[in-house]
C-alpha atoms as a PDB file:
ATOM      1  CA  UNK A   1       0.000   0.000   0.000  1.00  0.00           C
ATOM      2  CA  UNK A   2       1.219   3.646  -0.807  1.00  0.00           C
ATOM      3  CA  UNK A   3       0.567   6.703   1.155  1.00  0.00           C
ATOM      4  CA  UNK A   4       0.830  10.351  -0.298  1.00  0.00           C
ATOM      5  CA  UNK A   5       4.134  11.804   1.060  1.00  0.00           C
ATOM      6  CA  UNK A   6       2.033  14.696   1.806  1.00  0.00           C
ATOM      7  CA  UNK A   7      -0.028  12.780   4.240  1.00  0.00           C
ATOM      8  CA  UNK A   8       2.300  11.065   6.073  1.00  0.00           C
ATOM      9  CA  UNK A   9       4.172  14.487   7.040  1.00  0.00           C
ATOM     10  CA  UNK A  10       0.528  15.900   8.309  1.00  0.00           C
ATOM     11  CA  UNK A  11      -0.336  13.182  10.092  1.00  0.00           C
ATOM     12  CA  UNK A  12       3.417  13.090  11.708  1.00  0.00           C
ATOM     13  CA  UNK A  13       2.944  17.174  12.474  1.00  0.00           C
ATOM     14  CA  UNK A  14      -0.177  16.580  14.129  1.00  0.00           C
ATOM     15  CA  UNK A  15       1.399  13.694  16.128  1.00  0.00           C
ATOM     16  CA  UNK A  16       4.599  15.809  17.140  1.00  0.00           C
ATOM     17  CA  UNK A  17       2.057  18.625  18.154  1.00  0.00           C
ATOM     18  CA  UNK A  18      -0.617  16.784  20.057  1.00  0.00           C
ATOM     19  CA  UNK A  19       2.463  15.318  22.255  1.00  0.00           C
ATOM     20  CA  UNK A  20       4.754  18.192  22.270  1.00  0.00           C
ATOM     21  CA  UNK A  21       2.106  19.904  23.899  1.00  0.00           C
ATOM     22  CA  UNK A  22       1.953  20.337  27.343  1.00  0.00           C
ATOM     23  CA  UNK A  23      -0.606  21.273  29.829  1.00  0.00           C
ATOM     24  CA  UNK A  24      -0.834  24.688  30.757  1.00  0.00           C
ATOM     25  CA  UNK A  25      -2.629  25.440  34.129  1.00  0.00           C
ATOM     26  CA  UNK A  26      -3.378  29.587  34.542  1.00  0.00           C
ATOM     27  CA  UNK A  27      -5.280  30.876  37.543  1.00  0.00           C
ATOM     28  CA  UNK A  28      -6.629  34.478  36.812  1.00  0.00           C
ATOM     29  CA  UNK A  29      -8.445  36.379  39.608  1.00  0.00           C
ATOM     30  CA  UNK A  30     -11.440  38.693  39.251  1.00  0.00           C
ATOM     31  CA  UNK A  31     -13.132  40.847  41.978  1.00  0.00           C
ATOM     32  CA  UNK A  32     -16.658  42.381  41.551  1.00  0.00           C
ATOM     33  CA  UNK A  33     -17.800  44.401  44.478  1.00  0.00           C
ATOM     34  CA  UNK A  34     -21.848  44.882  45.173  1.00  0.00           C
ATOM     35  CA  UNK A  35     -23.178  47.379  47.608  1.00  0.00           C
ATOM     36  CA  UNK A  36     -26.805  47.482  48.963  1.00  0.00           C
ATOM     37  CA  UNK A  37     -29.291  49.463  50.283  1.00  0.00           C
ATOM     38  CA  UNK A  38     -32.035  49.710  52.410  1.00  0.00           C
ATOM     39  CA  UNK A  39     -35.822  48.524  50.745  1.00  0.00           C
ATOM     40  CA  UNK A  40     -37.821  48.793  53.773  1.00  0.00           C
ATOM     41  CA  UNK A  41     -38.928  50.658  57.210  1.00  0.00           C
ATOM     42  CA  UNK A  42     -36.197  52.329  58.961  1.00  0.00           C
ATOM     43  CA  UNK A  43     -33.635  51.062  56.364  1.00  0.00           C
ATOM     44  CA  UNK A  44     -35.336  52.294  53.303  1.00  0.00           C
ATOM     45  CA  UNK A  45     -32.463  54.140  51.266  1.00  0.00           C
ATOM     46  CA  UNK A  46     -30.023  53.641  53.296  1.00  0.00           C
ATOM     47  CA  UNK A  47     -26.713  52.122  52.658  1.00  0.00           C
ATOM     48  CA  UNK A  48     -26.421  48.403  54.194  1.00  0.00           C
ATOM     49  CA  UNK A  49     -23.259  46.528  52.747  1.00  0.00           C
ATOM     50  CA  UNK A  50     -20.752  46.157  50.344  1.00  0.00           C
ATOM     51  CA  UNK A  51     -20.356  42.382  49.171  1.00  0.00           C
ATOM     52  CA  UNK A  52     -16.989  41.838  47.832  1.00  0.00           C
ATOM     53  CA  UNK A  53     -16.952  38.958  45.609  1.00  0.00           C
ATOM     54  CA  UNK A  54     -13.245  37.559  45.175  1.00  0.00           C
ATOM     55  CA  UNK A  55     -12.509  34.009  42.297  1.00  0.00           C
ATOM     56  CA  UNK A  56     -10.169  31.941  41.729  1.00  0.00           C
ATOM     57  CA  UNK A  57     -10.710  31.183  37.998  1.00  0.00           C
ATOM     58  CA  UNK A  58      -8.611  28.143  36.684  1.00  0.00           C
ATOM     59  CA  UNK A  59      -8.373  27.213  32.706  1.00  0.00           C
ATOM     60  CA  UNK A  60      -6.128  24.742  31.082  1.00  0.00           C
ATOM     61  CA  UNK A  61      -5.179  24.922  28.006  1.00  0.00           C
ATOM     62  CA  UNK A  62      -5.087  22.952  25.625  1.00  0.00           C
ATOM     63  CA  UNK A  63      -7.518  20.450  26.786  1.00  0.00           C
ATOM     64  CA  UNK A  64      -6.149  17.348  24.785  1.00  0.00           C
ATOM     65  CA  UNK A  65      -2.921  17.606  26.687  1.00  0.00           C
ATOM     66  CA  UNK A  66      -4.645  17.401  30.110  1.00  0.00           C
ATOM     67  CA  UNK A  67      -5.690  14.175  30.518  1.00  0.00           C
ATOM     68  CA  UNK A  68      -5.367  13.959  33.847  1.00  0.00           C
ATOM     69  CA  UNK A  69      -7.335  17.431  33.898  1.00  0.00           C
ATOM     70  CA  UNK A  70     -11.180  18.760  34.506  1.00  0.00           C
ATOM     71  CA  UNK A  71     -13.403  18.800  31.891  1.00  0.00           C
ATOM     72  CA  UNK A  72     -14.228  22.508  31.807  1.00  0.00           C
ATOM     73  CA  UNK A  73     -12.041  25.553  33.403  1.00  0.00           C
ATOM     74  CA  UNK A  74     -14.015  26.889  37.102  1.00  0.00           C
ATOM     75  CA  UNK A  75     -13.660  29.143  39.436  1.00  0.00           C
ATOM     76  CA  UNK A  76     -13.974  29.210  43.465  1.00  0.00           C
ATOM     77  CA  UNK A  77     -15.902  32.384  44.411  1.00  0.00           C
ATOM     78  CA  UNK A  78     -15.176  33.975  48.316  1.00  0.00           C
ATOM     79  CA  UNK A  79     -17.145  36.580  49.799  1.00  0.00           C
ATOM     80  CA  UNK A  80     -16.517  39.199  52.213  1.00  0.00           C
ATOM     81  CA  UNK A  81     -19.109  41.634  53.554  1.00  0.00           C
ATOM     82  CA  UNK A  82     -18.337  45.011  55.321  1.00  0.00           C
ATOM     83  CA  UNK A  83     -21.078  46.712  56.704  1.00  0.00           C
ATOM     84  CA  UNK A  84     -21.901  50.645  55.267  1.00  0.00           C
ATOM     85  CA  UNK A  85     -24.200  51.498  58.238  1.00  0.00           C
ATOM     86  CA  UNK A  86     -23.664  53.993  61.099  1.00  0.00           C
ATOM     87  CA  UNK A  87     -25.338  51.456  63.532  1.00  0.00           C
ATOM     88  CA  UNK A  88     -25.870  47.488  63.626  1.00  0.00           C
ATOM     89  CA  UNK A  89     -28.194  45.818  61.552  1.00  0.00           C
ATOM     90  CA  UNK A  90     -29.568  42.051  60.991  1.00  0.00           C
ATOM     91  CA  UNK A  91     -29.250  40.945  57.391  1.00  0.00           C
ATOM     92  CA  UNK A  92     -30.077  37.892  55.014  1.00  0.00           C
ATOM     93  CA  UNK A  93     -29.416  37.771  51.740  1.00  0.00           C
ATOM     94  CA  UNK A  94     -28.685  36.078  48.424  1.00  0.00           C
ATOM     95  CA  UNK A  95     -25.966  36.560  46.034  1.00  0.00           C
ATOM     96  CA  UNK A  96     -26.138  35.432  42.968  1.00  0.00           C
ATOM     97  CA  UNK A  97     -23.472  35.080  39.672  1.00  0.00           C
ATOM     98  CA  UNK A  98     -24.865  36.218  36.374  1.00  0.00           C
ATOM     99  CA  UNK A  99     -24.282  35.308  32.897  1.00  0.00           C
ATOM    100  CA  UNK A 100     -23.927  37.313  30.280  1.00  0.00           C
ATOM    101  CA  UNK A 101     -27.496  37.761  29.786  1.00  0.00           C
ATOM    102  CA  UNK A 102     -28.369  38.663  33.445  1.00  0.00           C
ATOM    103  CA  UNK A 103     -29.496  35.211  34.378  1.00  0.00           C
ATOM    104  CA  UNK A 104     -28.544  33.761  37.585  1.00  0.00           C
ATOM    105  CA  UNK A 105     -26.395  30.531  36.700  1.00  0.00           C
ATOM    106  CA  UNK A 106     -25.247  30.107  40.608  1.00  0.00           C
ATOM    107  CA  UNK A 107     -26.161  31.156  44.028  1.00  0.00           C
ATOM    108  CA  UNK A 108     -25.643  31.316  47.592  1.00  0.00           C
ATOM    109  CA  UNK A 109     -28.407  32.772  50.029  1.00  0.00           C
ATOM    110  CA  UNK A 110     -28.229  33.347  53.183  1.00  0.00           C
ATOM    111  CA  UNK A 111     -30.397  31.497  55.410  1.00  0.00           C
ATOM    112  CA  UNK A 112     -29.966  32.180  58.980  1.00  0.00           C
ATOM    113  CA  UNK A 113     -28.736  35.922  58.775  1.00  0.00           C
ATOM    114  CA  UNK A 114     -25.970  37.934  60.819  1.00  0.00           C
ATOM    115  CA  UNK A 115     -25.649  41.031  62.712  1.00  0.00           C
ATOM    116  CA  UNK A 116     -23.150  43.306  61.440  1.00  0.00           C
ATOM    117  CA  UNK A 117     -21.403  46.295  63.232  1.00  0.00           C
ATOM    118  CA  UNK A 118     -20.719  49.642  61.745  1.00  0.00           C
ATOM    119  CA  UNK A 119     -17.385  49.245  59.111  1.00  0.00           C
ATOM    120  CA  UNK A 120     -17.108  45.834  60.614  1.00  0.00           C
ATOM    121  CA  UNK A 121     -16.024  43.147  57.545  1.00  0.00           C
ATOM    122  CA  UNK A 122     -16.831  39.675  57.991  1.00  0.00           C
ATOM    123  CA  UNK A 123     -15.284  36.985  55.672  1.00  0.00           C
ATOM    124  CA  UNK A 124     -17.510  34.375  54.878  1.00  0.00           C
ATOM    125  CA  UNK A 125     -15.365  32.583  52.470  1.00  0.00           C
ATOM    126  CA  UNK A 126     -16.554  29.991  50.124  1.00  0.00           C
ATOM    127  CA  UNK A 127     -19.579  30.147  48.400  1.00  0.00           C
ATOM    128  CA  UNK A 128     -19.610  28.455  44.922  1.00  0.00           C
ATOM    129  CA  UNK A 129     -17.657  26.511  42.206  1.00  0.00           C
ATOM    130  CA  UNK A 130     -18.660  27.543  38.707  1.00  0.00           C
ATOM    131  CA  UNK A 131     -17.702  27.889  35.172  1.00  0.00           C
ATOM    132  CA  UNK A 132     -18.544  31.205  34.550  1.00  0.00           C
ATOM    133  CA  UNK A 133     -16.354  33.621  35.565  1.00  0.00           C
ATOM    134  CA  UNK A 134     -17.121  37.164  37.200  1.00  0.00           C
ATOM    135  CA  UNK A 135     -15.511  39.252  34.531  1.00  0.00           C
ATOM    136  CA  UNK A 136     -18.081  37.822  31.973  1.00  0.00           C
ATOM    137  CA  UNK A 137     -21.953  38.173  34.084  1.00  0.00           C
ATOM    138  CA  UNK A 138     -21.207  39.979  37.360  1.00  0.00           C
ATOM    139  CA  UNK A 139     -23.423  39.508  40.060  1.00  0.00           C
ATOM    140  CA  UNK A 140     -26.503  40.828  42.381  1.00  0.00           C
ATOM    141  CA  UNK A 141     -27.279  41.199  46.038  1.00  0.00           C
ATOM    142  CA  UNK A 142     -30.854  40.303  46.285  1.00  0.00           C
ATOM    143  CA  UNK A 143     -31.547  41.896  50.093  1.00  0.00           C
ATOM    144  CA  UNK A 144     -34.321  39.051  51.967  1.00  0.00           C
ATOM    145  CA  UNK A 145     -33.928  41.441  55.086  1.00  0.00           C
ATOM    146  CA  UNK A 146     -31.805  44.386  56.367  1.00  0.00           C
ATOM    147  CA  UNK A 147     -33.221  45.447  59.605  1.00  0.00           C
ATOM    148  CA  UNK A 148     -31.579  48.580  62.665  1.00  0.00           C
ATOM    149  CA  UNK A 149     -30.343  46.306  65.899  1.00  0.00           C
ATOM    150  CA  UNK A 150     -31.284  48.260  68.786  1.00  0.00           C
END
């Protein structure tokens, strides 16, 4: 049997390439900062919080020469939250990552609530894994309740 010349040396450049390659793993970070306001009652207008969103966005590239690797590239998302109010107040809330169109694709909502102090920060760390990055859909602070401790 005889093989073109021509397609021996392609098939032998795609077979140096494909191993040549090696797997490149790049983290990039992105930060998206959300601040809130007051909807309701003594609150109404006023400001709450900032939510400072912080991920840890992995890719690898290219995927053929991580075999070893994940499947798609994701991101770990970390929130802070410093309060914006002159006095304490009780909040709950979800935060949620958008895609490009606005949708929600991933969220994290508060359940139980916490009492914040005036420029007080609390770190609250981990809140989602996800493929979309923060530098592509943003995110939203949905407010469930934002209420003056006495």
């Amino acid at each position: 049997m005889w093989i073109r010349p021509s397609r021996v040396a392609a098939l032998s450049l795609c077979f140096l390439a494909a191993c040549g390659s090696d797997c490149v793993e790049k983290t990039t970070q992105y930060d998206f900062s959300v601040s809130t306001v007051g909807y309701v009652g003594p609150t109404l207008g006023l400001p709450i919080a900032r939510f400072d969103l912080e991920q840890n966005f992995v890719t690898h590239e290219p995927y053929e020469a991580c075999a070893q690797g994940p499947l798609v590239d994701v991101g770990v998302v970390n929130l802070t939250i410093t309060s914006l109010a002159s006095t304490p107040v009780f909040i709950k809330y979800d935060v949620q990552g958008l895609n490009t169109s606005g949708n929600p694709v991933w969220s994290h909502a508060d359940t139980i609530g916490v009492v914040i102090a005036p420029s007080q920060t609390l770190s609250v760390g981990q809140i989602a894994v996800t493929p979309q990055p923060l530098n592509t859909g943003k995110a939203r602070v949905l407010l469930q309740a934002a209420e003056i401790v006495q």
